[in-house]
Protein backbone atom coordinates (compact mmCIF):
# COMPACT_ATOMS: atom_id res chain seq x y z
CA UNK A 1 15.98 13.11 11.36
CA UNK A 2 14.72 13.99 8.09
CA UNK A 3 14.50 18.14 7.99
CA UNK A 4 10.98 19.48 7.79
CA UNK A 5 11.46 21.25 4.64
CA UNK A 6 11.67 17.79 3.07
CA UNK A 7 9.35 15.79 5.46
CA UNK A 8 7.33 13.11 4.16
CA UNK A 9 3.25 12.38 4.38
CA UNK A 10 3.30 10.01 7.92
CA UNK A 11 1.56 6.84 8.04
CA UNK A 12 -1.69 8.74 9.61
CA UNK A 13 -1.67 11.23 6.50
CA UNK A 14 -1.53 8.25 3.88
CA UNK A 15 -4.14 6.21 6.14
CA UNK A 16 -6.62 8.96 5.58
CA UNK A 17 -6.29 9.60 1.62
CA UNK A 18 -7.51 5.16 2.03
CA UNK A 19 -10.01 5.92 4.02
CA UNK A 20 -11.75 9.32 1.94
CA UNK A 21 -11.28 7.05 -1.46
CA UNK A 22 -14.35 5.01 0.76
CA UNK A 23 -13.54 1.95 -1.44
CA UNK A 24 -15.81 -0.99 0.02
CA UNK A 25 -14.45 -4.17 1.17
CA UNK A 26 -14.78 -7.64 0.07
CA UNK A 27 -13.87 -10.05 3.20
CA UNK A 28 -12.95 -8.29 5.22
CA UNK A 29 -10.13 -6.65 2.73
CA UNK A 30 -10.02 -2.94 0.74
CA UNK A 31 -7.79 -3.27 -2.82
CA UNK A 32 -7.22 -0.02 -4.70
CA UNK A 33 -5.79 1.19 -7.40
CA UNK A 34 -4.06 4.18 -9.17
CA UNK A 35 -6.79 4.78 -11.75
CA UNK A 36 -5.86 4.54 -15.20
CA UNK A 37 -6.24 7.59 -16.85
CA UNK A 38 -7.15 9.83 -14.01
CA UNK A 39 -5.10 12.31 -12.44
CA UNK A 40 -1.67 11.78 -10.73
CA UNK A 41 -2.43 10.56 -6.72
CA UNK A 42 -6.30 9.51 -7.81
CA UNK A 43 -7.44 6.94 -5.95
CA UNK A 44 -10.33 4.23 -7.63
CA UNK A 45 -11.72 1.41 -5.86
CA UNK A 46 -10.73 -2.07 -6.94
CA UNK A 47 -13.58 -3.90 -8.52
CA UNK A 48 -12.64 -7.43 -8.76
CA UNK A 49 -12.70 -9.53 -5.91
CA UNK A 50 -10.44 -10.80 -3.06
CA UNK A 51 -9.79 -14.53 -2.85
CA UNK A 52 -8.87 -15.17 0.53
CA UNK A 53 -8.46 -18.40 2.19
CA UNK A 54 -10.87 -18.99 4.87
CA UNK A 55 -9.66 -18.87 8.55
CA UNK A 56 -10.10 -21.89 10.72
CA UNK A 57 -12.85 -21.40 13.13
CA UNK A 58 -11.51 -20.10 16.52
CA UNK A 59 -7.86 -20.28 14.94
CA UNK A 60 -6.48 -17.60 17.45
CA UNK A 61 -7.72 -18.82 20.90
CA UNK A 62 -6.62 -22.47 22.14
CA UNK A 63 -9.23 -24.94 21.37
CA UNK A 64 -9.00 -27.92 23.90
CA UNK A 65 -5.94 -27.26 25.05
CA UNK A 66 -4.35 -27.02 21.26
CA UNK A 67 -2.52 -23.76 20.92
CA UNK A 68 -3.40 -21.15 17.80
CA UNK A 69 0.14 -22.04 16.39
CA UNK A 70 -0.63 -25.99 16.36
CA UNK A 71 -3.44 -25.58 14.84
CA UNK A 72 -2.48 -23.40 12.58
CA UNK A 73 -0.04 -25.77 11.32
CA UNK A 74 -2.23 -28.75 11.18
CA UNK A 75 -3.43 -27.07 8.22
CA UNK A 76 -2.53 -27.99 4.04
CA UNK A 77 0.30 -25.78 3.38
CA UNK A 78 1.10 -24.29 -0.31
CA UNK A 79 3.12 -27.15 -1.94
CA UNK A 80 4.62 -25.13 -4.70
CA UNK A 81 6.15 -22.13 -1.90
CA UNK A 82 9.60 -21.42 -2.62
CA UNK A 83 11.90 -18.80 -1.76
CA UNK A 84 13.82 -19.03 -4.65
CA UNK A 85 14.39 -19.43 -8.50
CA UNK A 86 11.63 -16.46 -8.53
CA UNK A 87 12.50 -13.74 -11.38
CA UNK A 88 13.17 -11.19 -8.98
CA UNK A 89 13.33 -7.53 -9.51
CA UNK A 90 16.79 -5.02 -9.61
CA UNK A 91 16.74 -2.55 -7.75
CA UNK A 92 18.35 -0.55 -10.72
CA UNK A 93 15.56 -1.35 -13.33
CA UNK A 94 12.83 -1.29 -10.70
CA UNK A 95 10.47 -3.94 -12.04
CA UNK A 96 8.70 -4.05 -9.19
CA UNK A 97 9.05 -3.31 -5.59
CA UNK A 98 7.24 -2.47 -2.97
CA UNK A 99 7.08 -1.88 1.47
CA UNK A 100 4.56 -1.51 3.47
CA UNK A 101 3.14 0.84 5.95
CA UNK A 102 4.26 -1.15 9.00
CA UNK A 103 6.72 -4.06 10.23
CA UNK A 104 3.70 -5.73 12.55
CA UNK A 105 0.07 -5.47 12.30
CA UNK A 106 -2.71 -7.26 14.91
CA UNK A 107 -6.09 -8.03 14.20
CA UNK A 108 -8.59 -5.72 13.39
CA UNK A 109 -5.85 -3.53 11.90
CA UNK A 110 -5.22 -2.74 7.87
CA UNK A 111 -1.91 -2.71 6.57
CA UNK A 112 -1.14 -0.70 3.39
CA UNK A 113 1.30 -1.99 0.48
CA UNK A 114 3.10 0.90 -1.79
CA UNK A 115 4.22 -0.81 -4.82
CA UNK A 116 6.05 0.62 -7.91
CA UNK A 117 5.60 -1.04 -11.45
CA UNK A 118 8.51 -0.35 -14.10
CA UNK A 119 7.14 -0.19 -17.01
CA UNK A 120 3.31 0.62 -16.17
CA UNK A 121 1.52 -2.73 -16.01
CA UNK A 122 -0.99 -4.65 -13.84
CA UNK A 123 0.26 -6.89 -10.59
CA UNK A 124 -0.82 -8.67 -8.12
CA UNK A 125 0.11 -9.52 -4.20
CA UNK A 126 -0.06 -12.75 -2.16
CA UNK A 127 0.45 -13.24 1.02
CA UNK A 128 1.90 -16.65 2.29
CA UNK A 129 2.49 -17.14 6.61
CA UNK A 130 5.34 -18.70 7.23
CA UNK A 131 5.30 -22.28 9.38
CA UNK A 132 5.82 -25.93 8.68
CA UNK A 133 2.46 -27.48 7.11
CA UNK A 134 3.66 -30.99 6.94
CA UNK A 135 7.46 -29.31 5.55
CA UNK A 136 5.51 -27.20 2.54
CA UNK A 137 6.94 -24.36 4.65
CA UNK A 138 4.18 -21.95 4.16
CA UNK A 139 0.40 -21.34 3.64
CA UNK A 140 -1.59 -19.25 0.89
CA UNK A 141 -3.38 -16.61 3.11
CA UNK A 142 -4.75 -14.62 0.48
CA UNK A 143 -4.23 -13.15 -3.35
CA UNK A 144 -5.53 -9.50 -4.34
CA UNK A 145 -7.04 -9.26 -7.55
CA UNK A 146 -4.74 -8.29 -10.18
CA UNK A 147 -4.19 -4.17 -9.72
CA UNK A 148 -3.11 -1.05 -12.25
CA UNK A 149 0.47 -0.51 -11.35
CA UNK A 150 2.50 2.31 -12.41
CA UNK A 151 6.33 4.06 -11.71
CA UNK A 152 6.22 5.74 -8.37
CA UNK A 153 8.37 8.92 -7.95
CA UNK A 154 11.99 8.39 -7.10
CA UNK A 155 12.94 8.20 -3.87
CA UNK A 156 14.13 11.15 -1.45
CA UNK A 157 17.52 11.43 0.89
CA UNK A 158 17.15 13.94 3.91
CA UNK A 159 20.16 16.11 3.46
CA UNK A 160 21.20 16.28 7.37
CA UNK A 161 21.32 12.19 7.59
CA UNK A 162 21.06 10.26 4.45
CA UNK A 163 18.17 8.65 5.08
CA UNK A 164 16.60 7.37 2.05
CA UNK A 165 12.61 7.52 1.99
CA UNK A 166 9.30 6.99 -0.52
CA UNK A 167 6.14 9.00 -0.68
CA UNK A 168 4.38 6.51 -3.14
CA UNK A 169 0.78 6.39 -3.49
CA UNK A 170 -0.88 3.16 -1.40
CA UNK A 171 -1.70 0.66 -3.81
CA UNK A 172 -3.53 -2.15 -1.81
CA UNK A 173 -5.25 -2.32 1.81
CA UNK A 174 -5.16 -5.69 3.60
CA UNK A 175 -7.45 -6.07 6.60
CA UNK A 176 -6.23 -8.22 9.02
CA UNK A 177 -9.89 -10.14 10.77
CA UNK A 178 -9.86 -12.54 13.72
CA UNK A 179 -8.75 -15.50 11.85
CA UNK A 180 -5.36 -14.40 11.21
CA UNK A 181 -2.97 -16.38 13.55
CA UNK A 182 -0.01 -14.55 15.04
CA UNK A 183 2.93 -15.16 13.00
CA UNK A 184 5.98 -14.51 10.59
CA UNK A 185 4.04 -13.56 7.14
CA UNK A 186 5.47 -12.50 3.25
CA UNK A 187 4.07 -10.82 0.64
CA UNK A 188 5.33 -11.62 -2.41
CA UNK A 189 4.15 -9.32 -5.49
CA UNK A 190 4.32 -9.86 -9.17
CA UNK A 191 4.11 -7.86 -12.45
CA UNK A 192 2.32 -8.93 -15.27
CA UNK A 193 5.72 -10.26 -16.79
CA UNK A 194 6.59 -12.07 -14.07
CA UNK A 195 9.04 -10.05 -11.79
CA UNK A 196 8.79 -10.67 -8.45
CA UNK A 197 9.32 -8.85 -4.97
CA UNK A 198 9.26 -10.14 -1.00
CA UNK A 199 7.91 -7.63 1.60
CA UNK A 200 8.17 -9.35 4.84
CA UNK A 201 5.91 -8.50 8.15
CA UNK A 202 4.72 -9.81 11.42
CA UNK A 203 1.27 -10.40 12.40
CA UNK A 204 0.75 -9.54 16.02
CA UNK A 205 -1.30 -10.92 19.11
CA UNK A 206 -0.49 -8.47 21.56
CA UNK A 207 -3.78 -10.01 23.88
CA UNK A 208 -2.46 -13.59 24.28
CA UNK A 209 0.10 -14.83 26.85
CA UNK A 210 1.96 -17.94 25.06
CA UNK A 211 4.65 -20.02 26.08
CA UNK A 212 7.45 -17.99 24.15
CA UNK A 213 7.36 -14.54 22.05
CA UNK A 214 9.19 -14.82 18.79
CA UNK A 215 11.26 -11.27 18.41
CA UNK A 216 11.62 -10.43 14.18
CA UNK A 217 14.92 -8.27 13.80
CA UNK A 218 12.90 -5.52 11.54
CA UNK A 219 15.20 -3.06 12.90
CA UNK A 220 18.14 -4.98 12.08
CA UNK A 221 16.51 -5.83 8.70
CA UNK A 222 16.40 -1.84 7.55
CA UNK A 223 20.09 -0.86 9.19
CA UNK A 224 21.38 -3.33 6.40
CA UNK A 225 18.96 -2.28 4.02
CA UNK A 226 20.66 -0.21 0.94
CA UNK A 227 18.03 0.56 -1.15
CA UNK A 228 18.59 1.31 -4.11
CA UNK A 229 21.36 -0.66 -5.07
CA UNK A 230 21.04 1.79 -8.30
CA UNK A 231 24.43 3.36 -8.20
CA UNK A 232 23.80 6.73 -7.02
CA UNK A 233 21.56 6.73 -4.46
CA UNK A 234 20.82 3.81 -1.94
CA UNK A 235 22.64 3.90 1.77
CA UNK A 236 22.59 1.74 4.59
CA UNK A 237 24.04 2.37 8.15
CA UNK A 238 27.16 0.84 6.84
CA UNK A 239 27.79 2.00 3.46
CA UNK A 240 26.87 4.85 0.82
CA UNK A 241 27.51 5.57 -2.69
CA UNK A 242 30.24 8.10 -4.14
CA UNK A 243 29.88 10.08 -7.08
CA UNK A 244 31.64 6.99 -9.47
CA UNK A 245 28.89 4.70 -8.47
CA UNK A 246 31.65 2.76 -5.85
CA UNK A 247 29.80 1.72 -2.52
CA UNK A 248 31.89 3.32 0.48
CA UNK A 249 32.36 2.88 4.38
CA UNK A 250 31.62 5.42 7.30
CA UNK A 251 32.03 8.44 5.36
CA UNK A 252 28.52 8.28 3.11
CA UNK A 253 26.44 5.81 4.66
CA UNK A 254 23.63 7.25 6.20
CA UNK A 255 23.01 8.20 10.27
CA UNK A 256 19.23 7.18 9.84
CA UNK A 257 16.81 4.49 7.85
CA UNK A 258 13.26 4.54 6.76
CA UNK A 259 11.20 1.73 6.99
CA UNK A 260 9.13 3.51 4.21
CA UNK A 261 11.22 1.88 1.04
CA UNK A 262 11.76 -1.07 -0.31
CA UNK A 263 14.04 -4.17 0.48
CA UNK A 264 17.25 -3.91 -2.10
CA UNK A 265 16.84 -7.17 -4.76
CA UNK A 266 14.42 -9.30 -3.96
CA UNK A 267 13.38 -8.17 -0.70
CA UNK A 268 15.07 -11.07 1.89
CA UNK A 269 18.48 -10.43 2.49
CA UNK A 270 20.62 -13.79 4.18
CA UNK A 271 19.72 -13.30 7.31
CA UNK A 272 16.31 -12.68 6.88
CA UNK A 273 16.15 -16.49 4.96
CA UNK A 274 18.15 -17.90 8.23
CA UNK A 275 14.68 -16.30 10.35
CA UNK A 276 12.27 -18.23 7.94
CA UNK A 277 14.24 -21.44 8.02
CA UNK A 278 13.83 -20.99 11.89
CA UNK A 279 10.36 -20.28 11.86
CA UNK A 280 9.85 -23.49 9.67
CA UNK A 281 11.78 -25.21 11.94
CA UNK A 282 10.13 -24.38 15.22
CA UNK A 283 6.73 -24.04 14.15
CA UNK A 284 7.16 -28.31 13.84
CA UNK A 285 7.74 -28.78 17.23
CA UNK A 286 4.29 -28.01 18.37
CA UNK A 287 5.05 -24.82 20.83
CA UNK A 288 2.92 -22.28 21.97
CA UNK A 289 4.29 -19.09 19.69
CA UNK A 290 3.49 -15.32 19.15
CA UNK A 291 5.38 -13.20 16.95
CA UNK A 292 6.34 -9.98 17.14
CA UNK A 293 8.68 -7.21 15.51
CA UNK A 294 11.29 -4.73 16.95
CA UNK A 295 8.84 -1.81 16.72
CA UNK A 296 6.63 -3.88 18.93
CA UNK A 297 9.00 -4.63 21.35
CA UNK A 298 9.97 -0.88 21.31
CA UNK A 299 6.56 0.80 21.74
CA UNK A 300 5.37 -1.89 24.12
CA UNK A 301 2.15 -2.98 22.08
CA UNK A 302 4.12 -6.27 23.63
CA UNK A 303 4.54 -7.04 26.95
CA UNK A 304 7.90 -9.47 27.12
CA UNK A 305 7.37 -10.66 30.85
CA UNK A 306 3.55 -11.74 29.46
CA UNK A 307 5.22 -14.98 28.05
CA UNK A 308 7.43 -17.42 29.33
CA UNK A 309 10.38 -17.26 27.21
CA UNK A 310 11.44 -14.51 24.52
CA UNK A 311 13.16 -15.91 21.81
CA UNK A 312 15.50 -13.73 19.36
CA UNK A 313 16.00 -15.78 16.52
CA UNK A 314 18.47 -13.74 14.13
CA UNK A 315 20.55 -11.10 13.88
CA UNK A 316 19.33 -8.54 16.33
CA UNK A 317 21.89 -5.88 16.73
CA UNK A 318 19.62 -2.75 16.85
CA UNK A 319 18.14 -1.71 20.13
CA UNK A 320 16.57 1.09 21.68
CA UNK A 321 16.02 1.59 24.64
CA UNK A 322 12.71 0.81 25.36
CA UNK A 323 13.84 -2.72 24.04
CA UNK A 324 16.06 -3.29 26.36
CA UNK A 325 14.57 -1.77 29.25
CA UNK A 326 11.18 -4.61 27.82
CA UNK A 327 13.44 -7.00 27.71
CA UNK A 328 15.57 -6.66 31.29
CA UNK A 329 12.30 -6.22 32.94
CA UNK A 330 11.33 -9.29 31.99
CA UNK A 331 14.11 -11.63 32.55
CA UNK A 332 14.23 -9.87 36.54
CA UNK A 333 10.63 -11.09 36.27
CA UNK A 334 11.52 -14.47 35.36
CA UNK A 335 10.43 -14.14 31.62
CA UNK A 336 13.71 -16.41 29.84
CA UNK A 337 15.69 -15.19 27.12
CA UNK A 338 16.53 -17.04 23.89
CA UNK A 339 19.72 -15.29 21.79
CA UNK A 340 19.85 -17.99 19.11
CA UNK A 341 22.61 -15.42 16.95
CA UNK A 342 25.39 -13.34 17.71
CA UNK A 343 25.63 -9.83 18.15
CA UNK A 344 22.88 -8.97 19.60
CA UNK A 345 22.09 -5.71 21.26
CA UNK A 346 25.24 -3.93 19.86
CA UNK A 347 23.94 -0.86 18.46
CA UNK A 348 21.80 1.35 20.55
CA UNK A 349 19.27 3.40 18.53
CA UNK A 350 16.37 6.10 18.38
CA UNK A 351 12.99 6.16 16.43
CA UNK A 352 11.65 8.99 14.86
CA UNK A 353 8.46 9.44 12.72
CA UNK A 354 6.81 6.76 14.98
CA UNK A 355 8.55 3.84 14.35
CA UNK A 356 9.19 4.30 10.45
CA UNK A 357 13.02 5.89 11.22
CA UNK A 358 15.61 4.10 12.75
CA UNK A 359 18.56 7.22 13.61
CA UNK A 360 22.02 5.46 14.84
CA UNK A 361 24.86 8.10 14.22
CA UNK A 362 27.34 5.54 15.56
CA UNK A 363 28.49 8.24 17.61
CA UNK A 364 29.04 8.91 20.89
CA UNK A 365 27.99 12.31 20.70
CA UNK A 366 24.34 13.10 22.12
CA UNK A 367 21.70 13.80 19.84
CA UNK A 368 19.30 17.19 20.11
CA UNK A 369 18.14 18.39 23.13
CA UNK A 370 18.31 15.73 25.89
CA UNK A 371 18.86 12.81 23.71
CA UNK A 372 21.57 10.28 24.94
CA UNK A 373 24.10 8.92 21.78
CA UNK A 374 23.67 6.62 19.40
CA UNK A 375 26.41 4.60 19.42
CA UNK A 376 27.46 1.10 20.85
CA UNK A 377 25.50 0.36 24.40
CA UNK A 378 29.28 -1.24 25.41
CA UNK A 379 30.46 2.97 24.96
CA UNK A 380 28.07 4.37 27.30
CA UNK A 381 28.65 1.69 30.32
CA UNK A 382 25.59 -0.56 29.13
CA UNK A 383 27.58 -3.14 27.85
CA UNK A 384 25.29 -5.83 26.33
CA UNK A 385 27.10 -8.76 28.16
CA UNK A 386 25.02 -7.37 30.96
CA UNK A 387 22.15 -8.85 29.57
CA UNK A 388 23.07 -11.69 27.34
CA UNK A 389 25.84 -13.33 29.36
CA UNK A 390 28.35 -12.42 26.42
CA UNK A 391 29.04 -9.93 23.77
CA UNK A 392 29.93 -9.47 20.16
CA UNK A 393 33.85 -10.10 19.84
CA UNK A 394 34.63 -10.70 16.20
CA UNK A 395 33.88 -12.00 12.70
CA UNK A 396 34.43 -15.09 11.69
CA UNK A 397 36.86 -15.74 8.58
CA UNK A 398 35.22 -18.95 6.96
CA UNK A 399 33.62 -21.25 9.67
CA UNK A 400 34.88 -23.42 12.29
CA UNK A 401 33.23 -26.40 14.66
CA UNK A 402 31.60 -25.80 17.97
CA UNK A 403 33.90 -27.06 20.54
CA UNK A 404 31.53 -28.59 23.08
CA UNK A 405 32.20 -27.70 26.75
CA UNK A 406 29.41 -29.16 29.74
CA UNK A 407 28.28 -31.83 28.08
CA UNK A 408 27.26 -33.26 31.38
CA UNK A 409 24.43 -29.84 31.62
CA UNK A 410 20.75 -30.70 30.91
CA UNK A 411 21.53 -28.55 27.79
CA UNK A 412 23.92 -31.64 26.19
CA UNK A 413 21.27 -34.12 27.68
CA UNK A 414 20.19 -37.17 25.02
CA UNK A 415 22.78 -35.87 22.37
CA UNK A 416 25.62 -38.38 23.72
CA UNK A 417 28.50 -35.53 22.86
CA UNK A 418 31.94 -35.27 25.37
CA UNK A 419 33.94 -32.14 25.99
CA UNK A 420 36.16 -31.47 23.09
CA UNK A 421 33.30 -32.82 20.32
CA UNK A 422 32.93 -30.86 17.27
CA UNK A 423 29.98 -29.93 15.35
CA UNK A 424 30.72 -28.93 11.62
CA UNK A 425 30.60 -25.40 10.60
CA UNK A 426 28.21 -24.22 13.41
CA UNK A 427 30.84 -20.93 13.72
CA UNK A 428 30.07 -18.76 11.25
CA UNK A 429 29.35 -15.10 10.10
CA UNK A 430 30.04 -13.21 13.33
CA UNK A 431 30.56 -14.34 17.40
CA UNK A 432 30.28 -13.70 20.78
CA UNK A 433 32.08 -14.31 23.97
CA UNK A 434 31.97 -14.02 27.67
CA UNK A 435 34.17 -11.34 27.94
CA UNK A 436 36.76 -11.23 31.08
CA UNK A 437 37.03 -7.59 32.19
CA UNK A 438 33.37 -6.42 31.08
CA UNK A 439 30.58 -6.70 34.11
CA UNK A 440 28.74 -9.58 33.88
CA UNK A 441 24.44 -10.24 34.94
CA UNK A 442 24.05 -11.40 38.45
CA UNK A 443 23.15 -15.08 38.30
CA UNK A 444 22.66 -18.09 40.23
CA UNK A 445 24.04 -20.41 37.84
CA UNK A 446 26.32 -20.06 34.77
CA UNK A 447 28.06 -22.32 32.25
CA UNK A 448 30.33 -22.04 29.08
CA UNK A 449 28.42 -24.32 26.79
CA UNK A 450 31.21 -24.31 23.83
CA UNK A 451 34.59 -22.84 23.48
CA UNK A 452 35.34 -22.92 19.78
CA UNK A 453 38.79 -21.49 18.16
CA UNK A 454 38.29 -19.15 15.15
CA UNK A 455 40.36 -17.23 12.77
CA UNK A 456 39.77 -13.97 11.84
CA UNK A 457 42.85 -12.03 9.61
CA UNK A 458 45.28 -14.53 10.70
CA UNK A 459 44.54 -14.67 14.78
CA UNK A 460 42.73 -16.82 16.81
CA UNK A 461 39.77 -15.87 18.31
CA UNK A 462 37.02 -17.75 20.70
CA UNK A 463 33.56 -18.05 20.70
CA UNK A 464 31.36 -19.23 23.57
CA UNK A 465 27.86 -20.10 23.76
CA UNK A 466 26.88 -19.27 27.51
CA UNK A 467 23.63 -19.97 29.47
CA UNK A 468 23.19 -18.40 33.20
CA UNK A 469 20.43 -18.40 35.92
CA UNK A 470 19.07 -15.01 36.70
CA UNK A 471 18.33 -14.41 40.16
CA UNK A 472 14.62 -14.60 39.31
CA UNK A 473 14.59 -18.16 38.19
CA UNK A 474 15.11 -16.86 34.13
CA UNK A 475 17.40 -18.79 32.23
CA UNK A 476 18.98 -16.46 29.75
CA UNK A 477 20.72 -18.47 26.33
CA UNK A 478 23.57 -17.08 23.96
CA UNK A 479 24.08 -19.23 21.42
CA UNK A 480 26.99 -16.79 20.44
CA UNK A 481 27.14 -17.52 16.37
CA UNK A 482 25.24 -16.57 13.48
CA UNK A 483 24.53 -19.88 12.06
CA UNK A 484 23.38 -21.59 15.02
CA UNK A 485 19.82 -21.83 13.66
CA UNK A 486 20.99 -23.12 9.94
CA UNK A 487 22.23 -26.57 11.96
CA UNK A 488 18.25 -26.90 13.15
CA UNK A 489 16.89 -26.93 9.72
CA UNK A 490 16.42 -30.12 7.23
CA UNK A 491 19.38 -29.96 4.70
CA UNK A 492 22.66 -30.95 4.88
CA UNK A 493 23.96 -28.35 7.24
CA UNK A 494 21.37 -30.09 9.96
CA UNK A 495 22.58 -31.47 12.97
CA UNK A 496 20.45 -33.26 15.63
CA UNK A 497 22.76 -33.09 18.49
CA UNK A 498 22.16 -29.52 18.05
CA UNK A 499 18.42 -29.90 17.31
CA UNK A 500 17.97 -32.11 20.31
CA UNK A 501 20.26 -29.41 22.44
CA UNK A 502 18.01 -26.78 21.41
CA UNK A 503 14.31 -29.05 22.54
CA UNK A 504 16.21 -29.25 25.32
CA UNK A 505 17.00 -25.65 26.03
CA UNK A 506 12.67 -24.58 24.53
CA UNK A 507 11.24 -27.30 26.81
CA UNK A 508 13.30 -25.72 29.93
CA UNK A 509 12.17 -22.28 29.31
CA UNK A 510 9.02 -22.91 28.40
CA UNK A 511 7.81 -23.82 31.94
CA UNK A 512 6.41 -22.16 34.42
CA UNK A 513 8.38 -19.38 35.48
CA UNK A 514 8.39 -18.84 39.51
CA UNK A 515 6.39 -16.24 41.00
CA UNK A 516 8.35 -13.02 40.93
CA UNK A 517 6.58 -9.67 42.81
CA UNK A 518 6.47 -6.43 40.80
């Protein structure tokens, strides 16, 4: 934890400088803006309008039978959205760059951008929701007007754990009204010379029960955050910077990461892409979604076992354990689980601050006071195999071909593959497998759905992509490789006999779970 001598303003603290500023709002949204000229931390309100895009009428409640997320998509999307060829900004010049004040907001909340210009000069922020719109791949929610920007103080490291944290002024308030539908949303701001910056966040619907909960990795996001990439002072929960400027291992990355920085570069790291191809993906095939980040999942502003199916997209290796405790409740309530990456629920961590500091010493030493260790859940006799139906084993060296096992399962059904068929380059980036000699979940059905050779530094390893039965009627889903979702996206990686495995596998959890008491 960051010591108090050093402690930052909390969310709540920054919340009420907004709120004594008493800047009106304009559609439901607040911009502000340092003040030019006026004292260091002076807050002016914004007087230019907000263009925001109107909502559709009764976009968040089904409308004869058509879910919010349908809908939603039914919509023109924003033809000219693109991910890339942006001129993004470096961490080490600092163009521009910004985070905001949480990974998940829900209607009739604000969320609050902090945004640092390099040199002084005006910018602006849109916000784009992520989805399909006819393949555009996103919609234009709404633009701020164009705000004073200015270099925000350097950031701070807590001496006792490395964590690296900003106490910039809020720049922008975004007011999140009835006709925002649930779902995976970017911010994308730009200086007046045309830098650019992501900041990614979820918009919640804690109230409605859909067919499947869509879990964002934020957690994850942050461990492998190592802002700033600058040379001297950015660490992650893997690596750290020496005094040459070289990027280390164990010994200097930090025990603990703030949510309250930046993303390094331009803001989506890899993994985060993979998500957003996903979310494209699946927002085509007409389910019945809510989103939702870890810090949801973790504070229980959502209920898992309140949808049918909980899907985990990406990379989610972080977990606390409220998470898992969500999430096991749940599937023994016949919620089913969706692992569509590999290593999942490897690390187990705390928050602090709220939800704005994720601590994971990678240690099994306990923390302060009563506090159990933050290490792997596998090292205090929680191994996550208990759970998923198979665990993190090893990285992958290159790719390899899913080796198809069952074919005759319902998963296989309609995609006319045999045992011993290979799918391209579907092994990739890091695996799992159902490991003999680790206790596995009590089930009424399981099945090895691959068994795919793969090298890593010159031996063979295996990965496995399991389903089981929980006693409850759950089906729980390991896909068991990082680039399971890249196959289900259009490009040439795509593969429909894993896009029709995967229809499969949504349409069987999405049904009606059985009735399960307690």
């Amino acid at each position: 934890m960051v010591d108090e001598g050093t402690a930052k303003p909390t969310r709540r603290t920054a919340l009420t400088v907004l709120g004594a500023v008493g800047a009106a709002g304009a559609a439901g949204l607040v911009g502000l803006r340092v003040a030019t000229g006026s004292a260091p931390g002076t807050l002016a309100p914004v007087d230019a309008a907000v263009r925001p895009v109107a909502p559709a009428p009764g976009a968040t409640r089904p409308v004869g039978g058509v879910s919010p997320t349908v809908a939603e998509n039914a919509r023109p999307g924003d033809a000219g959205f693109r991910l890339d060829g942006l001129r993004h900004s470096t961490d080490h010049e600092g163009q521009i760059a910004g985070y905001a004040s949480a990974t998940s907001v829900a209607p009739g909340e604000t969320l609050d951008f902090f945004v640092s210009v390099a040199p002084a000069q005006g910018y602006r922020i849109t916000v784009f929701r992520v989805g399909h719109y006819g393949g555009a791949g996103a919609r234009q929610v709404v633009t701020s007007p164009w705000l004073d920007g200015v270099r925000q103080d350097p950031p701070q490291v807590s001496p006792t754990d490395g964590a690296v944290w900003c106490s910039w002024q809020p720049g922008w308030r975004l007011t999140i009204d009835a006709g925002w539908v649930s779902g995976l949303h970017l911010a994308l701001l730009r200086n007046a010379q045309g830098y650019h910056h992501w900041i990614p966040f979820v918009v919640a619907d804690p109230s409605r029960h859909a067919d499947a909960l869509v879990v964002v990795p934020t957690s994850t996001y942050q461990a492998y955050n190592g802002w700033p990439m600058d040379g001297r002072t950015g660490a992650s929960l893997y690596r750290g910077y020496d005094a040459q400027g070289n990027l280390r291992g164990s010994d200097l990355r930090a025990r603990a990461v703030s949510h309250d920085r930046p993303m390094t570069g331009s803001g989506l790291r890899r993994p985060m892409k993979d998500d957003i191809g996903f979310v494209q993906w699946i927002e085509q095939q007409g389910r019945d979604l809510v989103y939702a980040s870890s810090e949801d999942l973790h504070s229980g502003r959502v209920v898992p076992h309140h949808h049918r199916a909980v899907i985990f997209p990406g990379h989610d290796e972080y977990w606390s354990p409220a998470m898992r405790a969500a999430v096991t409740t749940a599937r023994d309530r016949g919620t089913s689980l969706v692992f569509l990456g590999a290593n999942n629920c490897y690390w187990r961590i705390r928050y602090a601050q709220g939800d704005r500091l994720v601590e994971c010493a990678k240690s099994i030493v306990p923390g302060p006071g009563p506090e159990p260790p933050t290490t792997r859940w596998r090292d205090v006799g929680d191994p996550e195999q208990l759970l998923i139906g198979a665990q993190y084993v090893a990285i992958v060296d290159g790719a390899a071909p899913l080796v198809v096992r069952g074919s005759d399962h319902w998963f296989w059904a309609g995609t006319q593959v045999r045992d011993g068929d290979e799918i391209p380059g579907v092994v990739h980036g890091e695996a799992d497998q159902l490991m003999r000699g680790v206790a596995r979940p009590a089930s009424t059905e399981s099945v090895l759905l691959s068994d795919s050779p793969f090298n890593r530094q010159g031996r063979t390893r295996r990965q496995q992509t399991c389903l089981y039965r929980a006693p409850s009627g759950a089906w729980v889903f390991a896909a068991g490789s990082l680039a399971w979702t890249r196959q289900l996206r259009n490009g040439p990686a795509a593969d429909d006999r894993l896009r029709r495995a995967t229809r499969n596998l949504l349409d069987r959890v999405s049904q009606a779970p059985p009735t399960v008491s307690g």
